[in-house]
N, C-alpha and C. Protein backbone atom coordinates (compact mmCIF):
# COMPACT_ATOMS: atom_id res chain seq x y z
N UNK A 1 49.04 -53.20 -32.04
CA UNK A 1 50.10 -52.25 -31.91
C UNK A 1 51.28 -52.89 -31.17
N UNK A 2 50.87 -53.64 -29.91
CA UNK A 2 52.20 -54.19 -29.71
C UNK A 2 52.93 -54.93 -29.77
N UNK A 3 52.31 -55.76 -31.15
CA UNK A 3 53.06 -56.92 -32.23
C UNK A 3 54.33 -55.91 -33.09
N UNK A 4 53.35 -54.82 -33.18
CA UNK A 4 54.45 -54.29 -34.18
C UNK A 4 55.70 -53.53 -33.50
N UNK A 5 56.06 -53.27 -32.14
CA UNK A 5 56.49 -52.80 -31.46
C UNK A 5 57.53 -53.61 -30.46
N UNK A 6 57.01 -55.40 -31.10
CA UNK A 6 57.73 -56.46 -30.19
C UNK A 6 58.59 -56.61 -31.47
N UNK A 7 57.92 -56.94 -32.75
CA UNK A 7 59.02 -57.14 -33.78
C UNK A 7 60.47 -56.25 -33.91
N UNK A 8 59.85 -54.88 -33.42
CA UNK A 8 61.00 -54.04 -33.45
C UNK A 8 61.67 -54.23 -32.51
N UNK A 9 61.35 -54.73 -31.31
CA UNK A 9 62.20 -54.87 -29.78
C UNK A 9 62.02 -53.66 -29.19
N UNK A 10 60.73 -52.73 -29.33
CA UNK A 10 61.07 -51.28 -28.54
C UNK A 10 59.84 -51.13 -27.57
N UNK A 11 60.24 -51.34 -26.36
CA UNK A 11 59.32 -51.36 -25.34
C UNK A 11 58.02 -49.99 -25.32
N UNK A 12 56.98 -50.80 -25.27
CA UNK A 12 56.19 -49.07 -25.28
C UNK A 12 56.33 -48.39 -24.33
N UNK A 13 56.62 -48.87 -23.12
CA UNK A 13 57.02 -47.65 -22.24
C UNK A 13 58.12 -46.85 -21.86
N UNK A 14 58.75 -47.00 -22.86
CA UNK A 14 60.19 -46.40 -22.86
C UNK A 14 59.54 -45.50 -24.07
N UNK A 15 58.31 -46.08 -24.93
CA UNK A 15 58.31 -45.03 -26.46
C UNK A 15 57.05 -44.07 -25.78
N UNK A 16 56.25 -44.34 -24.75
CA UNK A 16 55.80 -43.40 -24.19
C UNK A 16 56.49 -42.38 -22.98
N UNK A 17 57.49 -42.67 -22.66
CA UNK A 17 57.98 -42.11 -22.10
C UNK A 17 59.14 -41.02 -23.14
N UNK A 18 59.61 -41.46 -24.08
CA UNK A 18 59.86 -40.22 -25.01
C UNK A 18 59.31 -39.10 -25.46
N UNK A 19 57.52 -39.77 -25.68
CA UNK A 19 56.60 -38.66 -26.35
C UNK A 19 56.72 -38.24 -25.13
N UNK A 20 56.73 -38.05 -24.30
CA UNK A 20 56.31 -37.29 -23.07
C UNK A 20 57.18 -36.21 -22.97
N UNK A 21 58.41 -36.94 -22.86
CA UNK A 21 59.50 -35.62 -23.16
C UNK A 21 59.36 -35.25 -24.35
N UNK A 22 59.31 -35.35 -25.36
CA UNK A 22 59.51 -34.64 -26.59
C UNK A 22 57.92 -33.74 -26.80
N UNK A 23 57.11 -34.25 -25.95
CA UNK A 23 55.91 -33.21 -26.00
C UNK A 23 56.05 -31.89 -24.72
N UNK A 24 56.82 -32.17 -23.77
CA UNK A 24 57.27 -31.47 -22.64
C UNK A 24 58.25 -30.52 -23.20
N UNK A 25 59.04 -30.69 -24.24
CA UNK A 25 60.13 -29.71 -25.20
C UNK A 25 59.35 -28.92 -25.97
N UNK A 26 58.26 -29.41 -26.38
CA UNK A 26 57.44 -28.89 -27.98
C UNK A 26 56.86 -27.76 -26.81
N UNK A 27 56.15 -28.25 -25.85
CA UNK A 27 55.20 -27.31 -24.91
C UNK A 27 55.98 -25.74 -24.90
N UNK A 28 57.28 -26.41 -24.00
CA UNK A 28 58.63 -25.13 -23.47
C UNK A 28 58.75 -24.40 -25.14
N UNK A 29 58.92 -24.87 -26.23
CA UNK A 29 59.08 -24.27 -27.29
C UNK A 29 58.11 -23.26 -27.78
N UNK A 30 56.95 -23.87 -27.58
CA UNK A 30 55.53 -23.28 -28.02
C UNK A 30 55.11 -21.59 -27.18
N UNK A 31 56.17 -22.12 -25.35
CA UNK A 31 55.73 -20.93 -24.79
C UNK A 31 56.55 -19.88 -25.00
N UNK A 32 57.77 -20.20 -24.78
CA UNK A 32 58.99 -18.95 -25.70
C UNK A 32 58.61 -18.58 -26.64
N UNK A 33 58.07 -18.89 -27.97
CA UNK A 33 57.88 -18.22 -28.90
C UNK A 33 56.63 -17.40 -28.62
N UNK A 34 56.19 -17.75 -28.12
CA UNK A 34 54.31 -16.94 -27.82
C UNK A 34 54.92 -16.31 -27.07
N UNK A 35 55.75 -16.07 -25.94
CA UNK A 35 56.66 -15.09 -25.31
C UNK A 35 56.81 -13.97 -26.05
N UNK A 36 57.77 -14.33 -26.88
CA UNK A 36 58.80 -13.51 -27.91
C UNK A 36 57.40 -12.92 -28.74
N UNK A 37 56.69 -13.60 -29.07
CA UNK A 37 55.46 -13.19 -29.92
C UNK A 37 54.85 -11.81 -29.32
N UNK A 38 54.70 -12.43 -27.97
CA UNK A 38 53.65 -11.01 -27.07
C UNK A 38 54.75 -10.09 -27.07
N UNK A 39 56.24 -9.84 -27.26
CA UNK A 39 56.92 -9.05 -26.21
C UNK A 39 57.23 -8.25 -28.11
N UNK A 40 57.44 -8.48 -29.14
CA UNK A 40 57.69 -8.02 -30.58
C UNK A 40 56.20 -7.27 -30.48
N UNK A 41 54.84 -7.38 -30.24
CA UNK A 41 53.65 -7.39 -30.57
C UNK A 41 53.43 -6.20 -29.83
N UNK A 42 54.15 -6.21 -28.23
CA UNK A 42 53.62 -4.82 -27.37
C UNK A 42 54.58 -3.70 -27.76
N UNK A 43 55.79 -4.52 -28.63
CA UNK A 43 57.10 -2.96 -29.00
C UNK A 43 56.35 -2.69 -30.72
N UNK A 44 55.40 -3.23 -30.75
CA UNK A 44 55.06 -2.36 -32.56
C UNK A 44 54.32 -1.71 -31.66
N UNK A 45 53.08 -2.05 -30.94
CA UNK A 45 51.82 -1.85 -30.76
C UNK A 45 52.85 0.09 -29.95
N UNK A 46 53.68 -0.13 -29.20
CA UNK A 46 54.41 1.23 -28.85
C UNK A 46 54.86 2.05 -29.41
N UNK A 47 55.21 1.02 -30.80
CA UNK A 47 56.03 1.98 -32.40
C UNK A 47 54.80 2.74 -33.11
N UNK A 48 54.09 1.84 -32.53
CA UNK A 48 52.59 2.51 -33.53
C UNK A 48 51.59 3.25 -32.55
N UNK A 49 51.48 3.56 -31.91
CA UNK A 49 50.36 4.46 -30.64
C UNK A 49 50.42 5.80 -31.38
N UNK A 50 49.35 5.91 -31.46
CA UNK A 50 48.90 7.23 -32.20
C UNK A 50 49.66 7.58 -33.49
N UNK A 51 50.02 6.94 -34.29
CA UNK A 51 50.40 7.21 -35.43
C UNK A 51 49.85 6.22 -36.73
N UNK A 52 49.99 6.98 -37.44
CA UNK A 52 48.79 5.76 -38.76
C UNK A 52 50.07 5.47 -40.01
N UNK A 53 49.57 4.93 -40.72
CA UNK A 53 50.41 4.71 -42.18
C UNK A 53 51.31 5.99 -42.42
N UNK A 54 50.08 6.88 -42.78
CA UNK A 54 50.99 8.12 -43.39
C UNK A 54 52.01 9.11 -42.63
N UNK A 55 51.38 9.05 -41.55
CA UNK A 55 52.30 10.27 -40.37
C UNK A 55 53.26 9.47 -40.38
N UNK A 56 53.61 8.11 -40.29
CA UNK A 56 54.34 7.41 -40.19
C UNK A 56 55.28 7.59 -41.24
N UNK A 57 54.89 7.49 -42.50
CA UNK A 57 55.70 7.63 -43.63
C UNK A 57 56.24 9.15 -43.59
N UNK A 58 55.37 9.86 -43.02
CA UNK A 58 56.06 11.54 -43.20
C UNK A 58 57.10 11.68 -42.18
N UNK A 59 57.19 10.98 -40.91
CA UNK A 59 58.19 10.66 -39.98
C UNK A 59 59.09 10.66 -41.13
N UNK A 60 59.16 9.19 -41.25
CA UNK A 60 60.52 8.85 -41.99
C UNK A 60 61.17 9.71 -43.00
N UNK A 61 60.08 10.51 -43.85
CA UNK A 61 60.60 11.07 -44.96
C UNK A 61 60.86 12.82 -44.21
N UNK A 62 60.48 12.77 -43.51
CA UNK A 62 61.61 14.06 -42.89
C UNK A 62 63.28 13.71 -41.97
N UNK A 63 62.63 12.35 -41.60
CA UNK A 63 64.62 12.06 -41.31
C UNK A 63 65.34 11.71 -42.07
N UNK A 64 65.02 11.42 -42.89
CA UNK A 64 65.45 11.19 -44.44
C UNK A 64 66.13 12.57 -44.95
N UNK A 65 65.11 13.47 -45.07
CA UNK A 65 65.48 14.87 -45.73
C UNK A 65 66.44 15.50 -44.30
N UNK A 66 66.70 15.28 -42.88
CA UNK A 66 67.37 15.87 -42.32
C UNK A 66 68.97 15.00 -42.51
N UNK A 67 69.39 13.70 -42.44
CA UNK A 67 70.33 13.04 -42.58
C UNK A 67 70.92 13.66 -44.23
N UNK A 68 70.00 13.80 -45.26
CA UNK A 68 70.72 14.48 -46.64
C UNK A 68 71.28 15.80 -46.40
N UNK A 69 70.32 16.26 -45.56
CA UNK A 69 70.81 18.33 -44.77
C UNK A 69 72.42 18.04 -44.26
N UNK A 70 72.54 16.87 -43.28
CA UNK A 70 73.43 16.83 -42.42
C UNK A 70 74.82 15.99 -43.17
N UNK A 71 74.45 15.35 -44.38
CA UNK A 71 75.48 14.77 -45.06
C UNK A 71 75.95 16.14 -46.13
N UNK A 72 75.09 16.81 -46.31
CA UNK A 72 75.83 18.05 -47.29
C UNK A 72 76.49 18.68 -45.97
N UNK A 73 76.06 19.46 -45.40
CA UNK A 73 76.66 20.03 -44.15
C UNK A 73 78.18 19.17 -43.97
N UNK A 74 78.35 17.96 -43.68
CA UNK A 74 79.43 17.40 -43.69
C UNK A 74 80.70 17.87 -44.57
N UNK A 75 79.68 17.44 -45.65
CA UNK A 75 80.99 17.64 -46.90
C UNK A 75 81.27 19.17 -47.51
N UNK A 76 80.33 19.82 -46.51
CA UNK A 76 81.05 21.09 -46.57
C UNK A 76 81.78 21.54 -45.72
N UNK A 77 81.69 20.93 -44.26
CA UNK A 77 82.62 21.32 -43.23
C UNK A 77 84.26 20.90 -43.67
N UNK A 78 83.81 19.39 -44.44
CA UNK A 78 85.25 18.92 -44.60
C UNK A 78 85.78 19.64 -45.64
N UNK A 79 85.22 19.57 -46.54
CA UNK A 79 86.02 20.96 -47.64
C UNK A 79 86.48 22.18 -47.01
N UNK A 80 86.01 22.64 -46.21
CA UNK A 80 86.39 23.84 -44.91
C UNK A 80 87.82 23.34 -45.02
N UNK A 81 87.37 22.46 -43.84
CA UNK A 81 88.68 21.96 -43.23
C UNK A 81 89.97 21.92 -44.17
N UNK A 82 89.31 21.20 -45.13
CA UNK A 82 91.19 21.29 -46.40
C UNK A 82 91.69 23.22 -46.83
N UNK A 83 90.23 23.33 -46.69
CA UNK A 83 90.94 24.96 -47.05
C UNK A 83 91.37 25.43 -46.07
N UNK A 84 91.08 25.13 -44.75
CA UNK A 84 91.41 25.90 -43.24
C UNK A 84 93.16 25.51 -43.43
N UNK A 85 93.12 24.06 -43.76
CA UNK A 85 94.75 23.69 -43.53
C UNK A 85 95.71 24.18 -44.21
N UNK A 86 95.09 23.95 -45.59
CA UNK A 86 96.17 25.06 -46.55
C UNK A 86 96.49 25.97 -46.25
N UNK A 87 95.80 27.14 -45.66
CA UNK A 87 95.66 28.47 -45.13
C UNK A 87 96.54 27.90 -43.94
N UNK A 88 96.72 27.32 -43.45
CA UNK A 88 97.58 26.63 -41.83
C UNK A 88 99.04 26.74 -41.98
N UNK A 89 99.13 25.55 -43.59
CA UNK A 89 100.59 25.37 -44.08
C UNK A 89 101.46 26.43 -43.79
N UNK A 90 100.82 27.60 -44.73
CA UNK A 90 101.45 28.86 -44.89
C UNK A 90 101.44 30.57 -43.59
N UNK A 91 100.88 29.89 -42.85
CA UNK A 91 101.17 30.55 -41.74
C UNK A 91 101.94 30.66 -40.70
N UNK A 92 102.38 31.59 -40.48
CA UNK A 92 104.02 31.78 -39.40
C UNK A 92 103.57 31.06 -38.12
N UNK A 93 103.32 30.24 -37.78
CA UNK A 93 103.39 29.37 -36.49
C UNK A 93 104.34 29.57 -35.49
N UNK A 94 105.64 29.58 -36.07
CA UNK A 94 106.81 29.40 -35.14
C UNK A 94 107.60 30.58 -35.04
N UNK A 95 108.14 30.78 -33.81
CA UNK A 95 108.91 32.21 -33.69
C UNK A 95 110.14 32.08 -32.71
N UNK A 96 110.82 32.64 -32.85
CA UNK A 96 112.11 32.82 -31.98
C UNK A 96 112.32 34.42 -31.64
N UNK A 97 112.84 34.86 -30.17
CA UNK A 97 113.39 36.11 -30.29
C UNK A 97 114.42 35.90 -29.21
N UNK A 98 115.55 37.21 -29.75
CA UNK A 98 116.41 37.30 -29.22
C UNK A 98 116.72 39.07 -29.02
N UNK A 99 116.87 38.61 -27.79
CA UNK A 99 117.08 40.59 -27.13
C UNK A 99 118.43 40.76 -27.27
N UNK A 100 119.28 41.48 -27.49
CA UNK A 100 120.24 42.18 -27.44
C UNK A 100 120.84 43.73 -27.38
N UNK A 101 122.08 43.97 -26.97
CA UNK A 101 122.47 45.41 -26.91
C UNK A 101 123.08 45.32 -28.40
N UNK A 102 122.56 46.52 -29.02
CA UNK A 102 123.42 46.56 -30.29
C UNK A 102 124.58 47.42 -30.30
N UNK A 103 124.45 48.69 -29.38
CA UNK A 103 125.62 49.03 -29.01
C UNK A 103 125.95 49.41 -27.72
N UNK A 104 127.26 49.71 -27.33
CA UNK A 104 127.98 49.61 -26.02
C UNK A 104 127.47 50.57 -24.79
N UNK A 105 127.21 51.56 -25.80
CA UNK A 105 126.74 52.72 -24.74
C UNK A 105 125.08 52.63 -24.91
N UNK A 106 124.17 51.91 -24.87
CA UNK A 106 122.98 51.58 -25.06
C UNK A 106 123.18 50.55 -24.47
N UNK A 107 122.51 50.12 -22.72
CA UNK A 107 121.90 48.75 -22.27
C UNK A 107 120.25 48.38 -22.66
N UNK A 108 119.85 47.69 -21.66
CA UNK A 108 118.76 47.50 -21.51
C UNK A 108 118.80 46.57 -22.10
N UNK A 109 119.28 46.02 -23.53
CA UNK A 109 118.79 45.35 -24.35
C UNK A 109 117.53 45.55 -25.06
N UNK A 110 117.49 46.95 -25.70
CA UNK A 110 116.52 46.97 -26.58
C UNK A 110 115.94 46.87 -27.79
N UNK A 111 117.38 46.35 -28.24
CA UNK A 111 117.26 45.73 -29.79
C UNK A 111 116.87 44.20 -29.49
N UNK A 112 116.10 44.14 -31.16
CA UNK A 112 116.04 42.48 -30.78
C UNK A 112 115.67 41.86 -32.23
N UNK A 113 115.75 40.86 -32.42
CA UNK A 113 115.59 39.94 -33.58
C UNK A 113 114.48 38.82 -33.27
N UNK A 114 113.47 38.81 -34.76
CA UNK A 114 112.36 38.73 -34.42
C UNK A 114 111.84 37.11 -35.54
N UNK A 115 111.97 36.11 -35.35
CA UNK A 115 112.11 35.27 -36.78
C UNK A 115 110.67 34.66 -36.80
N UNK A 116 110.07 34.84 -37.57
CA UNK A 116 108.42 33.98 -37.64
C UNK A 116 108.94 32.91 -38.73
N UNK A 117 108.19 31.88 -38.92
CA UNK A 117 108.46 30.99 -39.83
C UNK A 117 106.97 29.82 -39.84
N UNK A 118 106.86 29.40 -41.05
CA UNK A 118 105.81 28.64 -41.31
C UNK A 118 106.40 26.95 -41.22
N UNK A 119 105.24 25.84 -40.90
CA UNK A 119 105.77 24.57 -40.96
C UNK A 119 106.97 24.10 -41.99
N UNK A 120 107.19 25.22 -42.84
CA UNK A 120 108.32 24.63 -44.07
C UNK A 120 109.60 25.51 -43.49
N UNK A 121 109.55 25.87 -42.33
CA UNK A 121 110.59 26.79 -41.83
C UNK A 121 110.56 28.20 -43.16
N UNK A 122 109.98 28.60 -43.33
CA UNK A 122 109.70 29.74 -44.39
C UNK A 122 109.51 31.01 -43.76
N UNK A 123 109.75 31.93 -44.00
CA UNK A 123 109.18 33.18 -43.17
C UNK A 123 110.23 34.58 -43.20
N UNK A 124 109.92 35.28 -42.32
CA UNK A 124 111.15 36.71 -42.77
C UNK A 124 111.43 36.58 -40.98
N UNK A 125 112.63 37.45 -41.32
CA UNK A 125 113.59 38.01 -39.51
C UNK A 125 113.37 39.45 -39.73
N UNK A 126 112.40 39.72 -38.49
CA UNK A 126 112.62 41.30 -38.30
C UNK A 126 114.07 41.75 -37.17
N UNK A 127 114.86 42.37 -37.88
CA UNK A 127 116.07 43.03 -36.49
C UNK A 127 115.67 44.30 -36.37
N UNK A 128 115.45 44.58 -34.94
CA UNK A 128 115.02 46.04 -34.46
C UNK A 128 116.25 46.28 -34.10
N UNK A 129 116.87 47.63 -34.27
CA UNK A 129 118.00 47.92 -33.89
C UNK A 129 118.00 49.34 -33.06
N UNK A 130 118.48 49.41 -31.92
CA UNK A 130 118.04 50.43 -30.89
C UNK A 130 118.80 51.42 -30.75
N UNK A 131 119.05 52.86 -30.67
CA UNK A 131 120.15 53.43 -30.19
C UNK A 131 119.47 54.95 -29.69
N UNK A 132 120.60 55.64 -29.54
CA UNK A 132 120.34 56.55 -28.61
C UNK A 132 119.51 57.22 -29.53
N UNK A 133 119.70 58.04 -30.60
CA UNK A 133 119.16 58.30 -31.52
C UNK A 133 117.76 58.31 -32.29
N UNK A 134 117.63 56.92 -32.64
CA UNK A 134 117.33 56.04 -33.88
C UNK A 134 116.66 54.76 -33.39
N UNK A 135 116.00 54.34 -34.41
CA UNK A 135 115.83 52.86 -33.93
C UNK A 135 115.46 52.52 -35.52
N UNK A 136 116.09 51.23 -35.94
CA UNK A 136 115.76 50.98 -37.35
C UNK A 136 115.38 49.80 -37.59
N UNK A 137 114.61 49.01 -38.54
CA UNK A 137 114.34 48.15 -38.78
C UNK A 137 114.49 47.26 -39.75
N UNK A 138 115.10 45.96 -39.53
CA UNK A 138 115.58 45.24 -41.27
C UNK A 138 114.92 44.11 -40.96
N UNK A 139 114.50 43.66 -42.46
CA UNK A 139 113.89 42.47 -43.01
C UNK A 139 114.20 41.45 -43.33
N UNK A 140 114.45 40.21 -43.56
CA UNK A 140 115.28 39.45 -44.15
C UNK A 140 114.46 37.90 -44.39
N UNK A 141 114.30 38.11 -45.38
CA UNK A 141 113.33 36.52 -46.15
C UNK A 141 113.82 35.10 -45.93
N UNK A 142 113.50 34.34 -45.48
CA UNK A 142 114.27 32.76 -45.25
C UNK A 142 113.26 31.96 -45.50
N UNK A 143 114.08 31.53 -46.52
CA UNK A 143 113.19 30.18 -47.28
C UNK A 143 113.51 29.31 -47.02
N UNK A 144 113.03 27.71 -46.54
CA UNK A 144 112.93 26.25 -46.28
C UNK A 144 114.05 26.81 -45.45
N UNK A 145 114.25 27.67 -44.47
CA UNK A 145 115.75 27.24 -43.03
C UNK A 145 116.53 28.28 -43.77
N UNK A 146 116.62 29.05 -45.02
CA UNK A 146 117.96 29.42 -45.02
C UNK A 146 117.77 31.05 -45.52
N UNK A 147 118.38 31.44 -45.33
CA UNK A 147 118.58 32.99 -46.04
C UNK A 147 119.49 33.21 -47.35
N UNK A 148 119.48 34.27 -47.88
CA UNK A 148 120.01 34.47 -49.21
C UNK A 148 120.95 35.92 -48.68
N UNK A 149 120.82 36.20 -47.84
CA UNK A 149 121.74 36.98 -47.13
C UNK A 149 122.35 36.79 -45.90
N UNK A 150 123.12 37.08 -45.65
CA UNK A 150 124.15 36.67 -44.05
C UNK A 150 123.45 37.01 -43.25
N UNK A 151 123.65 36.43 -41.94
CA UNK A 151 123.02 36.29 -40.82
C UNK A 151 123.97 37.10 -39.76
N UNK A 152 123.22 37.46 -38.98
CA UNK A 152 124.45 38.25 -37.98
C UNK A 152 124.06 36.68 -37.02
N UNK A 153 124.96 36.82 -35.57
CA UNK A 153 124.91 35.75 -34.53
C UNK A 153 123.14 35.73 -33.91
N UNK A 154 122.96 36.98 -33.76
CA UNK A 154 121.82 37.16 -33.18
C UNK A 154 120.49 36.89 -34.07
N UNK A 155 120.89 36.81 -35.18
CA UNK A 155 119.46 36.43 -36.52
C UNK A 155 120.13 35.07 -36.19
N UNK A 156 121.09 34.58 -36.40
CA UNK A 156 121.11 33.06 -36.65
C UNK A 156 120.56 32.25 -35.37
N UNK A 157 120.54 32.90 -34.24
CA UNK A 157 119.91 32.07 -33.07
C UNK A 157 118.24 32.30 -32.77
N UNK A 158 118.03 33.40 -33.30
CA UNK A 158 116.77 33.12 -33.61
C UNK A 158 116.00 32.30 -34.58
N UNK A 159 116.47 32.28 -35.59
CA UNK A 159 116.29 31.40 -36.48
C UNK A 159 116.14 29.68 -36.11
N UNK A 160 117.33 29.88 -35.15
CA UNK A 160 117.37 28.49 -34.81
C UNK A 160 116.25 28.20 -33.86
N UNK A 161 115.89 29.51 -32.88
CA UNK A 161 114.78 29.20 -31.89
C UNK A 161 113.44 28.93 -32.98
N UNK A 162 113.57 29.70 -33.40
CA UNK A 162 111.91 29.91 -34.48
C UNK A 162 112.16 28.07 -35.26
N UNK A 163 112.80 27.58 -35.64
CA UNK A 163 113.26 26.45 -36.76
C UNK A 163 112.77 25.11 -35.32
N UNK A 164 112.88 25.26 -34.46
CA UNK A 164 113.07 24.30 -33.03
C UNK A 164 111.58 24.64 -32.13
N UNK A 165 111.08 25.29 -32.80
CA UNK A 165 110.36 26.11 -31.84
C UNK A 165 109.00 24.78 -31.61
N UNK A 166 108.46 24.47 -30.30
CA UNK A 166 107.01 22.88 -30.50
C UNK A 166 108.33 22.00 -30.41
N UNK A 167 109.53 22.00 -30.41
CA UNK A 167 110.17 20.44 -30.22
C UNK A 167 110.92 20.38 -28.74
N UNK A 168 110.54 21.16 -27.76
CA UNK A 168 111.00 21.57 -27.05
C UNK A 168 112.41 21.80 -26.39
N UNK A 169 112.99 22.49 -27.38
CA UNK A 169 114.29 22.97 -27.59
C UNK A 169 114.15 24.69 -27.17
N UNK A 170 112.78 25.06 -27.51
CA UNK A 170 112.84 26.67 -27.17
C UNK A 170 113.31 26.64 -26.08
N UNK A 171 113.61 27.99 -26.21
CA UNK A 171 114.23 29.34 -24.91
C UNK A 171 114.85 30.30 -25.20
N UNK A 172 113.81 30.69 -24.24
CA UNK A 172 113.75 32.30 -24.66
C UNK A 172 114.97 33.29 -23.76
């Protein structure tokens, strides 16, 4: 052996001193994995304590059937939801009012103008009109911001409150 080891020029104790380390690496390798081995081996042996093949399989196949429960459930909440919003679009959200005296000999300010309007600025102006008498009430339709009939001062500033109204421009 150490003819064949002089031809090469490689001292044997430098080539026993490699196996040594490289058997000192294999060892450290051998025990980590038998580590990792015992520590995978005691988390089944925990996955599995008192349960067999089948209970096992019936586990799964009821979270199975609850995740399909909970994915329909989903896609019905979210279909909700698109119908909740539509129903949202078209609802008077925004409002403006404005108190006023409508006439001279009447204070208090008990007339008043009343403007609801939906995200498209859409909606009607109620004017309550107050007097000694009487008290009457008019309607007036406004589509996308505008009316198809004249505005008195007091509809047009409501309008503008109700149109402004979340951008914090209100005041009341």
């Amino acid at each position: 052996m150490n003819s064949v080891l002089d031809t090469i020029g490689i001292d044997p104790g430098i080539l026993i001193v490699v196996l040594i380390i490289l058997t000192l690496i294999l060892i450290i390798v051998t025990l980590n994995i038998s580590l990792t081995m015992h520590r995978l081996k005691r988390k089944y042996n925990i996955f599995m304590r008192g349960q067999d093949a089948q209970s096992l399989e019936r586990v799964f196949t009821n979270k199975l059937k609850e995740i399909d429960k909970l994915t329909s459930s989903n896609e019905m909440q979210v279909n909700e939801i698109r119908r909740l919003n539509q129903v949202m679009d078209k609802t008077l959200t925004k409002h403006g009012i404005v108190k006023y005296d409508a006439f001279d000999d009447v204070g208090g300010k008990l007339s008043f103008v009343l403007s609801m309007l939906d995200k498209d600025n859409s909606g009607i102006i109620l004017n309550v009109i107050h007097s000694r008498e009487n008290c009457f009430l008019y309607v007036k339709e406004i589509v996308k911001g505008e009316s198809y009939i004249m505005l008195s001062a007091e509809e047009q500033e409501s309008l503008e409150r109700a149109a402004s109204y979340g951008n914090g421009d209100f005041i009341m």
